[in-house]
ModelCIF file with pLDDT and N, C-alpha, C, O atoms, coordinates in Angstrom:
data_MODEL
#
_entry.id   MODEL 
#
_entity.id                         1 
_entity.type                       polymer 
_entity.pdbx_number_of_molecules   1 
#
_entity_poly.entity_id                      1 
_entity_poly.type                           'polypeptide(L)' 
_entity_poly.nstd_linkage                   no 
_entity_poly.nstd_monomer                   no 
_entity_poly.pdbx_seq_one_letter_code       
;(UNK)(UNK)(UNK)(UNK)(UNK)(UNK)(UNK)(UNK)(UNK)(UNK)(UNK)(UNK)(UNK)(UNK)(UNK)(UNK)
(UNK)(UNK)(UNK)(UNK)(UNK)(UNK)(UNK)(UNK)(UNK)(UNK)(UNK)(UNK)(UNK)(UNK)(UNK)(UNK)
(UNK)(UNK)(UNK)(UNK)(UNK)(UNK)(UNK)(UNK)(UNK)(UNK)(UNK)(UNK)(UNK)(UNK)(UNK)(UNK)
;
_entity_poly.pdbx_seq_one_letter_code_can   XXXXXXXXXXXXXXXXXXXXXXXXXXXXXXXXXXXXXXXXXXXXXXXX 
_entity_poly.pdbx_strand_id                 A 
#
loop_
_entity_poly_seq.entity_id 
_entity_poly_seq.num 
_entity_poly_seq.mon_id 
_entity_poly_seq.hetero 
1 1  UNK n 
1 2  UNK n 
1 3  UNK n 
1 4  UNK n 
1 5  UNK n 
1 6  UNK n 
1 7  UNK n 
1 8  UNK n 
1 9  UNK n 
1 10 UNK n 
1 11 UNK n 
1 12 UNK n 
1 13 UNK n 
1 14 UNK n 
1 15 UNK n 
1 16 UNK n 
1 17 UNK n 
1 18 UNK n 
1 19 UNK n 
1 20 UNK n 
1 21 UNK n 
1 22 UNK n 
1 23 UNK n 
1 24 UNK n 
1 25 UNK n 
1 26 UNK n 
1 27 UNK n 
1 28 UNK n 
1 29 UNK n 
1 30 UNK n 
1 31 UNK n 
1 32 UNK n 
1 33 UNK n 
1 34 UNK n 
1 35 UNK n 
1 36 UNK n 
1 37 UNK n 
1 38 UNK n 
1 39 UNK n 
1 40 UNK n 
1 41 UNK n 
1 42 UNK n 
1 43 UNK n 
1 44 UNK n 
1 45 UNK n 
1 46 UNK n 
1 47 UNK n 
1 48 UNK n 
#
_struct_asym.id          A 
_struct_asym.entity_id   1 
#
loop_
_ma_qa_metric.id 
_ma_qa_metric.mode 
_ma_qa_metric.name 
_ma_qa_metric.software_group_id 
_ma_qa_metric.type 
1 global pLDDT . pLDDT 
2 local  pLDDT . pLDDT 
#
_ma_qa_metric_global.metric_id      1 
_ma_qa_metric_global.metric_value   89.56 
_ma_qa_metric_global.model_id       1 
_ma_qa_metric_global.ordinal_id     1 
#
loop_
_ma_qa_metric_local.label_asym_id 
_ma_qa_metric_local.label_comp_id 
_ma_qa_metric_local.label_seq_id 
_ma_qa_metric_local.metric_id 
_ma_qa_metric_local.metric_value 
_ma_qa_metric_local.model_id 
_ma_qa_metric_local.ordinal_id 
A UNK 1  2 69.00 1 1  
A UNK 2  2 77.00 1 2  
A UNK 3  2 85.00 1 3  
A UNK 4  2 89.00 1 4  
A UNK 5  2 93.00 1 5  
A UNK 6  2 95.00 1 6  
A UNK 7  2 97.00 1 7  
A UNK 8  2 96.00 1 8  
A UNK 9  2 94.00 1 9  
A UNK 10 2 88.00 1 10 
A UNK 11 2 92.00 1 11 
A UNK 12 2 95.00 1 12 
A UNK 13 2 97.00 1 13 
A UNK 14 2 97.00 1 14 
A UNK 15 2 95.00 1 15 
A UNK 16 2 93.00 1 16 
A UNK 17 2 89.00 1 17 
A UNK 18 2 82.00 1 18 
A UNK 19 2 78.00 1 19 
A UNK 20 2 75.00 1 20 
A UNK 21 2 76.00 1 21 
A UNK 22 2 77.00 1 22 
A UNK 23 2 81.00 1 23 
A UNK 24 2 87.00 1 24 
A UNK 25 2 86.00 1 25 
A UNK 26 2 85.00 1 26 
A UNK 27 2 91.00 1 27 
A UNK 28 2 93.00 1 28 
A UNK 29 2 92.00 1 29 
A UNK 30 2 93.00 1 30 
A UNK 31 2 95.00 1 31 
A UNK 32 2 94.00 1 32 
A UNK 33 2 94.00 1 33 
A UNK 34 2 94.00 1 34 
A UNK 35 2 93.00 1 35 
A UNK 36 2 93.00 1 36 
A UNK 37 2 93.00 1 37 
A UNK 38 2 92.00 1 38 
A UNK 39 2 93.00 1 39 
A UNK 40 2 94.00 1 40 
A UNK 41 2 93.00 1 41 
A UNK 42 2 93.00 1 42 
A UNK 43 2 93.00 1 43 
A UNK 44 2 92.00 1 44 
A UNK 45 2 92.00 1 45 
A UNK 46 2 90.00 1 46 
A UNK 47 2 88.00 1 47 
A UNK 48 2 86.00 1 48 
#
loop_
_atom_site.group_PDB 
_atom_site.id 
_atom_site.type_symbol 
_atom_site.label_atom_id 
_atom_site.label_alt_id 
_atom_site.label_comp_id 
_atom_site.label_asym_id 
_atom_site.label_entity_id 
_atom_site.label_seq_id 
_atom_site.pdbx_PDB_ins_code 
_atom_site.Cartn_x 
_atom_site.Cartn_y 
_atom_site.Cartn_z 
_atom_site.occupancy 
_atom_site.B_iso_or_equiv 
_atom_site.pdbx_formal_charge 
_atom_site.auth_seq_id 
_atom_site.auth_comp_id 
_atom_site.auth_asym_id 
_atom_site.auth_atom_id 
_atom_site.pdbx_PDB_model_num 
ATOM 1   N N  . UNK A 1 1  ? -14.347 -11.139 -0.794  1.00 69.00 ? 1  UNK A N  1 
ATOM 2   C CA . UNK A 1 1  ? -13.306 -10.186 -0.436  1.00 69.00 ? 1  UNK A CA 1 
ATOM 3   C C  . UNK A 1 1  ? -12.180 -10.253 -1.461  1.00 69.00 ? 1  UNK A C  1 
ATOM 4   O O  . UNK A 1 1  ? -12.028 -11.245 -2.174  1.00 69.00 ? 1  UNK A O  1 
ATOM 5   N N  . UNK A 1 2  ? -11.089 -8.767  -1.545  1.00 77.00 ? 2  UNK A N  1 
ATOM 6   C CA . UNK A 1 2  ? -10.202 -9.116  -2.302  1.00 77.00 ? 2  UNK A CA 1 
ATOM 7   C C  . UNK A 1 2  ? -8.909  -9.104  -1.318  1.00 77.00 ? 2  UNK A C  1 
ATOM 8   O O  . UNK A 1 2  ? -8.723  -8.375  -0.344  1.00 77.00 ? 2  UNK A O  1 
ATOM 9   N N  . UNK A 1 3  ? -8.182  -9.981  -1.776  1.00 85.00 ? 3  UNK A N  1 
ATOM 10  C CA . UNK A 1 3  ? -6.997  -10.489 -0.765  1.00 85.00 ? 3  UNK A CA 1 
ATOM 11  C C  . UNK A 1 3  ? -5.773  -9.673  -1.708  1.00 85.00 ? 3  UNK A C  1 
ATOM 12  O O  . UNK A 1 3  ? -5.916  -9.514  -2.920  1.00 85.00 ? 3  UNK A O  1 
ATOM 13  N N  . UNK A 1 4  ? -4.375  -9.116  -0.840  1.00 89.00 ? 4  UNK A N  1 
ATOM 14  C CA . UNK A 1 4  ? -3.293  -8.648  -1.224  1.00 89.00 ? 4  UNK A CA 1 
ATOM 15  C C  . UNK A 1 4  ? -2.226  -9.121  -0.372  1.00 89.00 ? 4  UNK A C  1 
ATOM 16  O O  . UNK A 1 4  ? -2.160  -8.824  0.821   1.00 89.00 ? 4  UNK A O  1 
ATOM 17  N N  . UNK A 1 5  ? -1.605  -9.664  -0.817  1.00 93.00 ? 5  UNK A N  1 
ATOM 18  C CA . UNK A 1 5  ? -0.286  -10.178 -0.373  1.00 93.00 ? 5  UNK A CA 1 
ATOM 19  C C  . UNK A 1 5  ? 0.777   -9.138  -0.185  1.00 93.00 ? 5  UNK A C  1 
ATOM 20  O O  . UNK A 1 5  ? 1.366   -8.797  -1.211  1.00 93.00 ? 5  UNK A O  1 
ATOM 21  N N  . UNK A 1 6  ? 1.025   -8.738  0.618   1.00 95.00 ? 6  UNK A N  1 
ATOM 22  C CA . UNK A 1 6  ? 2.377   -7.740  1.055   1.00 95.00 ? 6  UNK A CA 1 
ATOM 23  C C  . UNK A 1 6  ? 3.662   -8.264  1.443   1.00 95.00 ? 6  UNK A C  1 
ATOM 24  O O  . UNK A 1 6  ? 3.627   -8.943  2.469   1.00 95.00 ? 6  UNK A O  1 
ATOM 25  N N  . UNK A 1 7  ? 4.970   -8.105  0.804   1.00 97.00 ? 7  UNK A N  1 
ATOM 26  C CA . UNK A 1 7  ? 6.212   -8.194  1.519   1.00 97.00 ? 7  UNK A CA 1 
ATOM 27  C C  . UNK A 1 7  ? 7.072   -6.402  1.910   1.00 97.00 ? 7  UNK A C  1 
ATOM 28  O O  . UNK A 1 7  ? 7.063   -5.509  1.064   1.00 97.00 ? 7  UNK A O  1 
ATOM 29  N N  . UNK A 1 8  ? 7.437   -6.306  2.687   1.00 96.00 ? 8  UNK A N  1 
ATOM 30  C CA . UNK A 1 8  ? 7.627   -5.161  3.322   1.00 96.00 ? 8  UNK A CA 1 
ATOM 31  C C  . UNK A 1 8  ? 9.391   -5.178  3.431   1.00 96.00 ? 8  UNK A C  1 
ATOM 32  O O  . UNK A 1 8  ? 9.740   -5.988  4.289   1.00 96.00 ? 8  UNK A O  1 
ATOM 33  N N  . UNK A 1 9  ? 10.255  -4.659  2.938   1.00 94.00 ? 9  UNK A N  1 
ATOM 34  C CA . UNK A 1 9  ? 12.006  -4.792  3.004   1.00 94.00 ? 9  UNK A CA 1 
ATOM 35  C C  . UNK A 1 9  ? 11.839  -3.230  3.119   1.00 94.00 ? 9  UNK A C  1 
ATOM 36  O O  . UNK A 1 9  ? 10.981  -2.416  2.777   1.00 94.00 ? 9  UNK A O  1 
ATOM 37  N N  . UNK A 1 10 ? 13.514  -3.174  4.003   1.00 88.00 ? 10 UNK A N  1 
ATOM 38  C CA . UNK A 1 10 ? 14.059  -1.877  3.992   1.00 88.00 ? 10 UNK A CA 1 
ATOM 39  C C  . UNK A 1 10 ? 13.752  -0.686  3.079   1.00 88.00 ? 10 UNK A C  1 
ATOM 40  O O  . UNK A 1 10 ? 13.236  0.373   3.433   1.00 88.00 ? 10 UNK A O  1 
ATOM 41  N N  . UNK A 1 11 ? 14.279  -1.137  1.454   1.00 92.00 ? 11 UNK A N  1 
ATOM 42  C CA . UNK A 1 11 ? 14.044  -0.200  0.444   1.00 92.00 ? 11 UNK A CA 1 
ATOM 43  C C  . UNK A 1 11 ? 12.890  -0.704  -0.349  1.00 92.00 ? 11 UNK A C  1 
ATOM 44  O O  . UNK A 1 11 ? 12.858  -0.021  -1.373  1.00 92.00 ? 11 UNK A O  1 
ATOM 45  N N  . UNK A 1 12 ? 11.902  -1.603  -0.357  1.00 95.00 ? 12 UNK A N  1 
ATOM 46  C CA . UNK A 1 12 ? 10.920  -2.218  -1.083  1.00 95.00 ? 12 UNK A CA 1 
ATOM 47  C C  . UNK A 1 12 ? 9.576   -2.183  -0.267  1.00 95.00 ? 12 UNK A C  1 
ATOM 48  O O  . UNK A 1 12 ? 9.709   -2.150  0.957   1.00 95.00 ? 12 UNK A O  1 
ATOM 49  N N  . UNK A 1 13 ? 8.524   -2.186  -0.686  1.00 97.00 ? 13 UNK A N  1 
ATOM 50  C CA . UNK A 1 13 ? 7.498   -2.743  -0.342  1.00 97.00 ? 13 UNK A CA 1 
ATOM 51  C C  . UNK A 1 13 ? 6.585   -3.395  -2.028  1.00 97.00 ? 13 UNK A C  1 
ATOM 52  O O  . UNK A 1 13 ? 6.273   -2.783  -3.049  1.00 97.00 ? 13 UNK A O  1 
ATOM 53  N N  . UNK A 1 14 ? 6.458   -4.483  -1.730  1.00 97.00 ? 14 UNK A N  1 
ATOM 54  C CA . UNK A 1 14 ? 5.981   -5.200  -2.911  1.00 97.00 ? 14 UNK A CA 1 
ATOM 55  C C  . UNK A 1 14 ? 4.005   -5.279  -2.331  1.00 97.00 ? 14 UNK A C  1 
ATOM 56  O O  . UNK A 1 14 ? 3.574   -5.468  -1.194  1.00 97.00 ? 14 UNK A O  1 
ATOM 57  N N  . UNK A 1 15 ? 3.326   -5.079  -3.461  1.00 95.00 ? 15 UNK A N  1 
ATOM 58  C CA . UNK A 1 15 ? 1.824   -5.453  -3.183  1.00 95.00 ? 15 UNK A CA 1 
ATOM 59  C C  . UNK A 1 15 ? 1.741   -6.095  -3.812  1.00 95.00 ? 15 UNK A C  1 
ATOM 60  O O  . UNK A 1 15 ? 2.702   -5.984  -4.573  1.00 95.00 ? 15 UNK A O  1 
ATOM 61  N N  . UNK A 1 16 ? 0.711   -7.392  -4.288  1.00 93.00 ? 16 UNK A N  1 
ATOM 62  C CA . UNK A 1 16 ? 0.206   -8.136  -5.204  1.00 93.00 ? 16 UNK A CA 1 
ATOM 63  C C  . UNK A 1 16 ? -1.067  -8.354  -5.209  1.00 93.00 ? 16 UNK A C  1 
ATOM 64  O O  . UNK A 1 16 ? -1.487  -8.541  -4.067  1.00 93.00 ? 16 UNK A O  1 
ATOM 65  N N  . UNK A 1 17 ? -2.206  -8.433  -6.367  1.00 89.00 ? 17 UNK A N  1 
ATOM 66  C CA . UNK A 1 17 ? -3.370  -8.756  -5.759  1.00 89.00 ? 17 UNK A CA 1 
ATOM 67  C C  . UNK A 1 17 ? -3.755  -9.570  -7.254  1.00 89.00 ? 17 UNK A C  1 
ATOM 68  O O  . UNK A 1 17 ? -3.157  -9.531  -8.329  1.00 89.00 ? 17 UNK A O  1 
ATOM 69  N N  . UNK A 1 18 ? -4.745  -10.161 -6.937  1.00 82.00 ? 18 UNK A N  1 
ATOM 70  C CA . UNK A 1 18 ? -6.243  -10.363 -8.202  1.00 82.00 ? 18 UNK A CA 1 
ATOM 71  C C  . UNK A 1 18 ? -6.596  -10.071 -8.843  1.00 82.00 ? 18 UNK A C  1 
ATOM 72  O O  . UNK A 1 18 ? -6.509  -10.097 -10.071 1.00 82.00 ? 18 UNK A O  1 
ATOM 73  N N  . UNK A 1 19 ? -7.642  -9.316  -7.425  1.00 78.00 ? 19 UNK A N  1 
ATOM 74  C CA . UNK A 1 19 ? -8.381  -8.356  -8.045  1.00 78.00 ? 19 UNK A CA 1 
ATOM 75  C C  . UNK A 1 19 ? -8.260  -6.613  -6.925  1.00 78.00 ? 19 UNK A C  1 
ATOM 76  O O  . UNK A 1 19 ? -7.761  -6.411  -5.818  1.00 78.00 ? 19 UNK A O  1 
ATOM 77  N N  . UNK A 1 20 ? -8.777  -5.949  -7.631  1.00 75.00 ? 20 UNK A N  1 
ATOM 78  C CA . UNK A 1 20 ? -9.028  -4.460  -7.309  1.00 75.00 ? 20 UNK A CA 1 
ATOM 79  C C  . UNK A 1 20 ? -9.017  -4.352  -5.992  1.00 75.00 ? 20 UNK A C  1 
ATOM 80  O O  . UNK A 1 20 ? -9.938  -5.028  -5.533  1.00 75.00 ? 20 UNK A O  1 
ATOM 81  N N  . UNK A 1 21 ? -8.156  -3.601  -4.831  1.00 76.00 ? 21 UNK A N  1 
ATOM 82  C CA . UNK A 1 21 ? -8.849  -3.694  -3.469  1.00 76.00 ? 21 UNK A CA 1 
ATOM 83  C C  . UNK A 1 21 ? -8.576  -1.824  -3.441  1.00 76.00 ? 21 UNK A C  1 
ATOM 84  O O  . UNK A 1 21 ? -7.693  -1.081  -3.869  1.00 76.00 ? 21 UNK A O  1 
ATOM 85  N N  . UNK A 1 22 ? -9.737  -1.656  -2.765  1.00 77.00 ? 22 UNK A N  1 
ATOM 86  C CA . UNK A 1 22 ? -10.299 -0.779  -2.064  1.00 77.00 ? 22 UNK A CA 1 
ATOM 87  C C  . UNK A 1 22 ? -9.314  0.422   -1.525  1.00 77.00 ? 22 UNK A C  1 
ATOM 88  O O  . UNK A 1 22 ? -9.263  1.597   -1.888  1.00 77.00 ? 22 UNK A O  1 
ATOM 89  N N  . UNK A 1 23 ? -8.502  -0.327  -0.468  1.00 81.00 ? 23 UNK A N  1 
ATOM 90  C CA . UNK A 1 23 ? -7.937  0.451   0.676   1.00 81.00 ? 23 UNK A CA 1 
ATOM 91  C C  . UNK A 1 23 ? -6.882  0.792   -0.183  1.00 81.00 ? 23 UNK A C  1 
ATOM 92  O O  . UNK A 1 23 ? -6.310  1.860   0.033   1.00 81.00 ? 23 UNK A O  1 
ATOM 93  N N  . UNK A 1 24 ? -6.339  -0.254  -1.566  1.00 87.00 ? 24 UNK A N  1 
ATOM 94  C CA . UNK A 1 24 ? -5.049  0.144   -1.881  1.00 87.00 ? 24 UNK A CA 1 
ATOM 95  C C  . UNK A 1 24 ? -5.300  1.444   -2.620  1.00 87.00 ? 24 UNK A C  1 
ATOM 96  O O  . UNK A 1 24 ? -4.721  2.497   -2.351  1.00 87.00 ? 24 UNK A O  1 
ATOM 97  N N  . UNK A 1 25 ? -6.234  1.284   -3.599  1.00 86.00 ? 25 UNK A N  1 
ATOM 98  C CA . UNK A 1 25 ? -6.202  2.247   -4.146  1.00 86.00 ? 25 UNK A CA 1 
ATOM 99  C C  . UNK A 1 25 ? -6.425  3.565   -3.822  1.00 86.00 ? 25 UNK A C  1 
ATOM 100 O O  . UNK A 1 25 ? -6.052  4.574   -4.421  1.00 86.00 ? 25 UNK A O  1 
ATOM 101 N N  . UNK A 1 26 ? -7.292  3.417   -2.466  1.00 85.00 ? 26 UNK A N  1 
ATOM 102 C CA . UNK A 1 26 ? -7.271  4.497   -1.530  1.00 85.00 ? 26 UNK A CA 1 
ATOM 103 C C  . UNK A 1 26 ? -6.208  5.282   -1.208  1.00 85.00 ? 26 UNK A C  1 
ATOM 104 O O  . UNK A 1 26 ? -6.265  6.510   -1.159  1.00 85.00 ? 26 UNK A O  1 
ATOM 105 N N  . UNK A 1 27 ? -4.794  4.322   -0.883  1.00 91.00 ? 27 UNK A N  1 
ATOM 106 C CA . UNK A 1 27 ? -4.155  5.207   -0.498  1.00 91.00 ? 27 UNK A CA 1 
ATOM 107 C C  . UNK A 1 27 ? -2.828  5.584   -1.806  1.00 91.00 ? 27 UNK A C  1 
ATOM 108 O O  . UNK A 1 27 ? -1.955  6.448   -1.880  1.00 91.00 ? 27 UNK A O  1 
ATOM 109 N N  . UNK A 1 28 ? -3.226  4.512   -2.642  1.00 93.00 ? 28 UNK A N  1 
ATOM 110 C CA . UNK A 1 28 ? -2.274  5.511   -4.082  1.00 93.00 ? 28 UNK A CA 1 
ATOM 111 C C  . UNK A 1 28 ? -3.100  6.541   -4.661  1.00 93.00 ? 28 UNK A C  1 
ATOM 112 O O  . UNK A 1 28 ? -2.767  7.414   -5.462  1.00 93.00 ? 28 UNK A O  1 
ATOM 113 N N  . UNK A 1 29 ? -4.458  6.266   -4.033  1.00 92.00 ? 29 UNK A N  1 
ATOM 114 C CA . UNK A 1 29 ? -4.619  8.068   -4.887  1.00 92.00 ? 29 UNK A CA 1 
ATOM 115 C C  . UNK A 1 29 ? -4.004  9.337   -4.013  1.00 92.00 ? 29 UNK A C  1 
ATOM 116 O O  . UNK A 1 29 ? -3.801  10.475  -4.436  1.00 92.00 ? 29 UNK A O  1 
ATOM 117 N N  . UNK A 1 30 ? -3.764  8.824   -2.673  1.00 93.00 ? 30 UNK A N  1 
ATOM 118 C CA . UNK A 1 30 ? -3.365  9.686   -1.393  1.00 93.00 ? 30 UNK A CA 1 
ATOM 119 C C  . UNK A 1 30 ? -2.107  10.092  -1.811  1.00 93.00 ? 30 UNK A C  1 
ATOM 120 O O  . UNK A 1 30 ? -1.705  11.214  -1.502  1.00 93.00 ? 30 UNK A O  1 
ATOM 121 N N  . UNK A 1 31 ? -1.284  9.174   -2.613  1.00 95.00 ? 31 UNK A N  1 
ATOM 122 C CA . UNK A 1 31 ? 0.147   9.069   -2.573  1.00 95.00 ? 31 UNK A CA 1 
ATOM 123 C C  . UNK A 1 31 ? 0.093   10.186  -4.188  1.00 95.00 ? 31 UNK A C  1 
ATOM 124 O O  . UNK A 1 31 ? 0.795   11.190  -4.310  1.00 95.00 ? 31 UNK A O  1 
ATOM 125 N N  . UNK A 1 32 ? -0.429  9.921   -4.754  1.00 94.00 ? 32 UNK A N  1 
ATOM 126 C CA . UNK A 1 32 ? -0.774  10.556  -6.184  1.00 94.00 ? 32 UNK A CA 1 
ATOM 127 C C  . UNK A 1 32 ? -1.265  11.964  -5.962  1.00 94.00 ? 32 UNK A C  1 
ATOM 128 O O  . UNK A 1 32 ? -1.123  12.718  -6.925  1.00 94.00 ? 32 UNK A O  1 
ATOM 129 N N  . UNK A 1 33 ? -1.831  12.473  -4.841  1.00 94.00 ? 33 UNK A N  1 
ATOM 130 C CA . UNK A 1 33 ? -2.287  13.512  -4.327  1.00 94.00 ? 33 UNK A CA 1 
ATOM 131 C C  . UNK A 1 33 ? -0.895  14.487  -3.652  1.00 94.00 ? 33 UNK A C  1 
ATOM 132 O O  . UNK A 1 33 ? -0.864  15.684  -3.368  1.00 94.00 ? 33 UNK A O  1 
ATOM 133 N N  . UNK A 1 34 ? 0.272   13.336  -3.538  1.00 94.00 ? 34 UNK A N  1 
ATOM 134 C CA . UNK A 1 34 ? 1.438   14.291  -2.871  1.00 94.00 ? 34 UNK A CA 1 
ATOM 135 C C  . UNK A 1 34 ? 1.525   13.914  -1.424  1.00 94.00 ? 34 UNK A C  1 
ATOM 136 O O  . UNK A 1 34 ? 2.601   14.160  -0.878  1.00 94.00 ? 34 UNK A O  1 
ATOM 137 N N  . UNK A 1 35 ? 0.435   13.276  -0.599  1.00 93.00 ? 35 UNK A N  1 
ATOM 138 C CA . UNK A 1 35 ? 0.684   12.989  0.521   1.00 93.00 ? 35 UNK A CA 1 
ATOM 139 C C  . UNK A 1 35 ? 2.269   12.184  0.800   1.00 93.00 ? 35 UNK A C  1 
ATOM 140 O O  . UNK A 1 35 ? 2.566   11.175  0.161   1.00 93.00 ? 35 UNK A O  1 
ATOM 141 N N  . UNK A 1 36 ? 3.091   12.720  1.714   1.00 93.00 ? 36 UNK A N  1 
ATOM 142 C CA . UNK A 1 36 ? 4.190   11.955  2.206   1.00 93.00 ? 36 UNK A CA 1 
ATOM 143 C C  . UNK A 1 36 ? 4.388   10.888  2.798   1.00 93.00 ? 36 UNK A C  1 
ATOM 144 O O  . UNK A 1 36 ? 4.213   10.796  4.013   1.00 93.00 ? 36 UNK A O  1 
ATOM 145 N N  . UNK A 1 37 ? 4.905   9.594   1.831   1.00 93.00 ? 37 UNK A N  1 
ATOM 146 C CA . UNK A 1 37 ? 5.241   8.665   3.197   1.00 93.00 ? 37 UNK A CA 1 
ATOM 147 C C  . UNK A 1 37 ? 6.443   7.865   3.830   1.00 93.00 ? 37 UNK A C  1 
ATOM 148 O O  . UNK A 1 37 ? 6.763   6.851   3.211   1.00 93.00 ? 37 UNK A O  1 
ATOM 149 N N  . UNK A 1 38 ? 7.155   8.166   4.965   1.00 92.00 ? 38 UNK A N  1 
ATOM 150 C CA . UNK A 1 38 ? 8.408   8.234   5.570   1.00 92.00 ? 38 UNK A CA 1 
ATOM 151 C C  . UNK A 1 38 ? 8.606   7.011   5.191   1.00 92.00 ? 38 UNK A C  1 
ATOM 152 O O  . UNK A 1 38 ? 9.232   7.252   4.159   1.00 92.00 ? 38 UNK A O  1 
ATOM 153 N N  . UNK A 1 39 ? 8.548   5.889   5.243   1.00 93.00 ? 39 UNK A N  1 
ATOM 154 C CA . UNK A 1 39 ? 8.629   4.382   4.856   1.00 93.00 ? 39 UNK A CA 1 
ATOM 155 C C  . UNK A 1 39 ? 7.452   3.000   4.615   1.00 93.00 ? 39 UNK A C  1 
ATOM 156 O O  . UNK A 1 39 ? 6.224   2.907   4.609   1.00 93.00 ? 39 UNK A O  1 
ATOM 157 N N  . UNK A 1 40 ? 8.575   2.078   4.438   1.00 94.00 ? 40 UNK A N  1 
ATOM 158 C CA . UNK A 1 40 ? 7.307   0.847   4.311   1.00 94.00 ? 40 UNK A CA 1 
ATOM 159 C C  . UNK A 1 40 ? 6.936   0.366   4.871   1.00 94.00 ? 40 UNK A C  1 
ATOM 160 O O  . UNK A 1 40 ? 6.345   -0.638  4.474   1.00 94.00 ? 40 UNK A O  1 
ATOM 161 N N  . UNK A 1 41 ? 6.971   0.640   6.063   1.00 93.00 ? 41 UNK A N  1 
ATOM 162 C CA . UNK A 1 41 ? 6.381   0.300   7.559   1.00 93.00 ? 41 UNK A CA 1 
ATOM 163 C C  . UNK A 1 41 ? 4.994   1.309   7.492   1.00 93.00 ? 41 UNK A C  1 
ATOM 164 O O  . UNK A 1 41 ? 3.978   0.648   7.707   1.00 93.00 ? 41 UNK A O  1 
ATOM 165 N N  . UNK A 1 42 ? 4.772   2.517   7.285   1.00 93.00 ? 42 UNK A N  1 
ATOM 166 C CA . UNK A 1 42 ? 4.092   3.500   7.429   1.00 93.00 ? 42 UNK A CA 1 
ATOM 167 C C  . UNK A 1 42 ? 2.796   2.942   5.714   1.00 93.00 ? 42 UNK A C  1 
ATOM 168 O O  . UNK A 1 42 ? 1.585   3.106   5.865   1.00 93.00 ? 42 UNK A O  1 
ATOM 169 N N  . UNK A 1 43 ? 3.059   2.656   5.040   1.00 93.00 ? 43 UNK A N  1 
ATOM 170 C CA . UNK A 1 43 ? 2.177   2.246   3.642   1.00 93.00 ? 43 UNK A CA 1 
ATOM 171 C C  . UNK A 1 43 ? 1.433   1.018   4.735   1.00 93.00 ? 43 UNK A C  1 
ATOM 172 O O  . UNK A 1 43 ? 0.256   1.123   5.080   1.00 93.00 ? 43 UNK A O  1 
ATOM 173 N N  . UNK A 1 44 ? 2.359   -0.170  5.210   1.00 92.00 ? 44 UNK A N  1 
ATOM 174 C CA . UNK A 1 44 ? 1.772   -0.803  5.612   1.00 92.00 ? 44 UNK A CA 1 
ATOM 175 C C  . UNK A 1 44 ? 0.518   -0.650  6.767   1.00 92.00 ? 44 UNK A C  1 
ATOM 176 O O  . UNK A 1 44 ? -0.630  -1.045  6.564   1.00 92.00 ? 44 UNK A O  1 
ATOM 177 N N  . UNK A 1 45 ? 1.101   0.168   8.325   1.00 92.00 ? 45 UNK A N  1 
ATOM 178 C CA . UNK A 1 45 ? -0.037  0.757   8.896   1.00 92.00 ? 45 UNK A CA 1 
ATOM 179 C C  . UNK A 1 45 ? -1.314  1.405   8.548   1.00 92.00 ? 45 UNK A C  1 
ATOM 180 O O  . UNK A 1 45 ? -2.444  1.317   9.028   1.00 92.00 ? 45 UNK A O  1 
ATOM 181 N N  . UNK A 1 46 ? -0.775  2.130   7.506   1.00 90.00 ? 46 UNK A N  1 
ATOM 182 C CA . UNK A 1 46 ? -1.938  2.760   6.630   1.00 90.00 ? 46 UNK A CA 1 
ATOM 183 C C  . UNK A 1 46 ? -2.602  1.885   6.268   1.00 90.00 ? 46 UNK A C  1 
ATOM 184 O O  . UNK A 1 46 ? -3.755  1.955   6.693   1.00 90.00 ? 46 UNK A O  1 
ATOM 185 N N  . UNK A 1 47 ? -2.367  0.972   5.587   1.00 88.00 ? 47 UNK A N  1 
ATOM 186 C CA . UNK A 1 47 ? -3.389  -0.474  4.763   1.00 88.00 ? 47 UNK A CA 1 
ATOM 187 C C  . UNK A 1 47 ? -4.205  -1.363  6.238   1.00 88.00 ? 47 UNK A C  1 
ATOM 188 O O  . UNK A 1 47 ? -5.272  -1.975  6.206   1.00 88.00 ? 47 UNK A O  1 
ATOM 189 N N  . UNK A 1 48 ? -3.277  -1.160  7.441   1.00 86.00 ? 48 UNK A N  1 
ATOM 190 C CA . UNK A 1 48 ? -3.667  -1.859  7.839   1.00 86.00 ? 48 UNK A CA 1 
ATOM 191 C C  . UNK A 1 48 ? -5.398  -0.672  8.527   1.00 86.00 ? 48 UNK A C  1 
ATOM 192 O O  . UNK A 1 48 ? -6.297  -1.209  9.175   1.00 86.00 ? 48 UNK A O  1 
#
């Protein structure tokens, strides 16, 4: 598996990884596509 470490602040959300994961890039192509997202609470649900 590839593991990503998340910290989640008011104006921040930090990712970190390894290697390549899946879901993230899933949803920066979503985000790259224009999809909206209200905060870093909401990136996080999404990942989750």
């Amino acid at each position: 598996v590839a593991t990503t470490s998340l910290c989640v602040k008011p104006r921040v959300l930090v990712s970190a990884h390894a290697r390549p994961w899946r879901s993230i890039e899933q949803l920066r192509a979503a985000v790259q596509a224009g999809q909206v997202v209200r905060s870093p609470i909401e990136i996080l649900a999404r990942l989750l």
